[in-house]
PDB file of N, CA and C in Angstrom:
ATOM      1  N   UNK A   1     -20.474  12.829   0.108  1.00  0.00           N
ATOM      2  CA  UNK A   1     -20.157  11.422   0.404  1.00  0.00           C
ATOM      3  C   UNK A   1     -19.271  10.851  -0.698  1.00  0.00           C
ATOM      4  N   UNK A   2     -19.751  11.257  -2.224  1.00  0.00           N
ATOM      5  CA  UNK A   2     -18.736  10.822  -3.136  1.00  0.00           C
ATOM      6  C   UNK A   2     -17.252  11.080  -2.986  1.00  0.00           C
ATOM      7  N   UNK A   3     -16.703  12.391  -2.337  1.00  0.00           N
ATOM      8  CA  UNK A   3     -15.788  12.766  -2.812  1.00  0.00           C
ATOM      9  C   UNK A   3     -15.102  11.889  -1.637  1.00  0.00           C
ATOM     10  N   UNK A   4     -15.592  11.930  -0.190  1.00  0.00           N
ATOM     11  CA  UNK A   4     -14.878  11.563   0.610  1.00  0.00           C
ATOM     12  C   UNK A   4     -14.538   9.977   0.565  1.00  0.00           C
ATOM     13  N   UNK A   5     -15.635   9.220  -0.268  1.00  0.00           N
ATOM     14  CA  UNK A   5     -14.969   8.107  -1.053  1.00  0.00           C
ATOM     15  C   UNK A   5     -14.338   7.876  -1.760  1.00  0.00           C
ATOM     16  N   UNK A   6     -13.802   8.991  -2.437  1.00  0.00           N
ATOM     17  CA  UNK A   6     -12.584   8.865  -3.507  1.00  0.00           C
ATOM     18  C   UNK A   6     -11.673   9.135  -2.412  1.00  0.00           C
ATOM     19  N   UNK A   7     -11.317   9.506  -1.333  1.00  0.00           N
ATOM     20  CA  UNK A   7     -10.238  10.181  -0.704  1.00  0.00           C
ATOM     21  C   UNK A   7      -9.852   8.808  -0.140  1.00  0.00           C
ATOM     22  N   UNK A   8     -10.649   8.007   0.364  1.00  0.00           N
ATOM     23  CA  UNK A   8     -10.520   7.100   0.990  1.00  0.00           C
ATOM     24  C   UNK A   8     -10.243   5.765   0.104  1.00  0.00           C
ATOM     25  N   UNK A   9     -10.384   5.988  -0.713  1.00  0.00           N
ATOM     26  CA  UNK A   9      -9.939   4.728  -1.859  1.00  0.00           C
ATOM     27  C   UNK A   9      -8.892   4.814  -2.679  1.00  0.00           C
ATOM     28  N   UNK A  10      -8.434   6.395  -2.815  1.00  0.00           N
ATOM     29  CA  UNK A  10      -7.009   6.927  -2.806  1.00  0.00           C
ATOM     30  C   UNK A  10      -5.866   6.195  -1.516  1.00  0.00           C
ATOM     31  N   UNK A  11      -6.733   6.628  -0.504  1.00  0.00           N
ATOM     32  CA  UNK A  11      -5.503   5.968   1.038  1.00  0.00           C
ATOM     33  C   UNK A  11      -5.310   4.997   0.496  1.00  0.00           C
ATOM     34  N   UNK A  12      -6.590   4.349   0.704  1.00  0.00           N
ATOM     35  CA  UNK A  12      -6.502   2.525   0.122  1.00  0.00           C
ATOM     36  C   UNK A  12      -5.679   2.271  -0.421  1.00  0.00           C
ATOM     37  N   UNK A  13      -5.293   3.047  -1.463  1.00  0.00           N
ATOM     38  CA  UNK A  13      -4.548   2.545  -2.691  1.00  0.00           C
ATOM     39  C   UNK A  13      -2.853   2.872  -2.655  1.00  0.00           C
ATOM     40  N   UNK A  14      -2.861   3.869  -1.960  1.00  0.00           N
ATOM     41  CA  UNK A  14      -1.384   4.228  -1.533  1.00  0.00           C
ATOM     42  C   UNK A  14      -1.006   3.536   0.410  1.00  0.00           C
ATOM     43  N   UNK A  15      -2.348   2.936   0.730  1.00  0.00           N
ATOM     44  CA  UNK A  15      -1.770   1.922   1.794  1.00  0.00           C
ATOM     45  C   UNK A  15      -1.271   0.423   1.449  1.00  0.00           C
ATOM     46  N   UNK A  16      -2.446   0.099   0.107  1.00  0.00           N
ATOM     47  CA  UNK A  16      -1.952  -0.821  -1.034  1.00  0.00           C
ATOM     48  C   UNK A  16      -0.435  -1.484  -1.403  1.00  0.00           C
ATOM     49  N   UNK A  17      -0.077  -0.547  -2.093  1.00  0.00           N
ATOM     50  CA  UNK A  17       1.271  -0.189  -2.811  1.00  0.00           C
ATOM     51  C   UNK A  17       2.184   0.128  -1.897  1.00  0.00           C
ATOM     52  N   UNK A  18       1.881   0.741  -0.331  1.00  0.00           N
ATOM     53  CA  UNK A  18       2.889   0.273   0.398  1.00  0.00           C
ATOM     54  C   UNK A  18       2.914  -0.955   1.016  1.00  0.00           C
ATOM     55  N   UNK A  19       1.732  -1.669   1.053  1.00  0.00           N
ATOM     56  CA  UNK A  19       2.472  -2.882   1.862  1.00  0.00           C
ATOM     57  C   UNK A  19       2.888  -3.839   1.048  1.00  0.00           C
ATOM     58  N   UNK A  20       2.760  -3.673  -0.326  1.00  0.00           N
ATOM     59  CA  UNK A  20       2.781  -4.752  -1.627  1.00  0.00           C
ATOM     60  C   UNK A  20       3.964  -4.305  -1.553  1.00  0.00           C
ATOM     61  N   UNK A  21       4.828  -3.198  -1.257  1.00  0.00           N
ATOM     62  CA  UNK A  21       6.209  -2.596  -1.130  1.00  0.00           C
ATOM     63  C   UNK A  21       7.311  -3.405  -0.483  1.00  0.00           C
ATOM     64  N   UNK A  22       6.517  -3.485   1.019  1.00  0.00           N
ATOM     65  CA  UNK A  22       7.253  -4.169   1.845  1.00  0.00           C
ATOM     66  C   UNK A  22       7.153  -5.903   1.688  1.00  0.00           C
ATOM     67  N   UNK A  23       5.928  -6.292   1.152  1.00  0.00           N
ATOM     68  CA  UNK A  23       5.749  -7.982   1.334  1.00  0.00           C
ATOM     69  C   UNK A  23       6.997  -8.412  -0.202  1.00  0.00           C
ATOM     70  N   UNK A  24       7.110  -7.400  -1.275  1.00  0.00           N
ATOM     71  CA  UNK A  24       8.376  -7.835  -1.916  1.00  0.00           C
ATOM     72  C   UNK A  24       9.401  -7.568  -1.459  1.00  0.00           C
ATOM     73  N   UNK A  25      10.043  -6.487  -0.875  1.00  0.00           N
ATOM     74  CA  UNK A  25      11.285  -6.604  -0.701  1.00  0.00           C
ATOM     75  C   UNK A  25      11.746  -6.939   0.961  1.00  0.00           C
ATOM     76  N   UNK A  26      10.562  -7.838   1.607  1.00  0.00           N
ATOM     77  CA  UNK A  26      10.966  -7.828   3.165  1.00  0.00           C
ATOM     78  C   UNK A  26      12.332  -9.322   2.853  1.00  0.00           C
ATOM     79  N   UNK A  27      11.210 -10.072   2.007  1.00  0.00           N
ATOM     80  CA  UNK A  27      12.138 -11.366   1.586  1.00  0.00           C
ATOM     81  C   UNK A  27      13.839 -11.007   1.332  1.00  0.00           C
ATOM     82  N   UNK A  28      14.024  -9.928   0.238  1.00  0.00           N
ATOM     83  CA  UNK A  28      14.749  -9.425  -0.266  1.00  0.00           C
ATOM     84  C   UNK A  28      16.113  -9.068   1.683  1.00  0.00           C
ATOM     85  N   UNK A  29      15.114  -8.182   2.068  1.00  0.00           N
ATOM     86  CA  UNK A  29      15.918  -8.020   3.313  1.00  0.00           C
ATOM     87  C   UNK A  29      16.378  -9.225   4.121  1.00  0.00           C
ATOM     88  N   UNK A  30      15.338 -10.282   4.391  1.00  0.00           N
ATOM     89  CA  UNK A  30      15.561 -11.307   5.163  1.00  0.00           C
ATOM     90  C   UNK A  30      16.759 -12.312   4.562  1.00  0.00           C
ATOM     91  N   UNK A  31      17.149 -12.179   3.564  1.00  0.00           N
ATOM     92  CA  UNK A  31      17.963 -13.506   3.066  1.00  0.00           C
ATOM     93  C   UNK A  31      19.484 -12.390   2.740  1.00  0.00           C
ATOM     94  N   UNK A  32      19.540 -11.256   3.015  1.00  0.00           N
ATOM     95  CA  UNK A  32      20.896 -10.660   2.897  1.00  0.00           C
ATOM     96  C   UNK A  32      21.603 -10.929   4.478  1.00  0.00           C
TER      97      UNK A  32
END
């Protein structure tokens, strides 16, 4: 159970950092 909670809090974290990806540079797209 531990490990498969690290796997899953890994996703988390690289689903994270992608949408923190897109919510900075969507602005970036929208105003070019």
């Amino acid at each position: 159970a531990k490990s498969h909670s690290l796997t899953y809090c890994s996703n988390c974290n690289k689903l994270f950092l992608l949408t923190g990806s897109i919510i900075t540079f969507l602005p970036k797209w929208g105003s070019q």
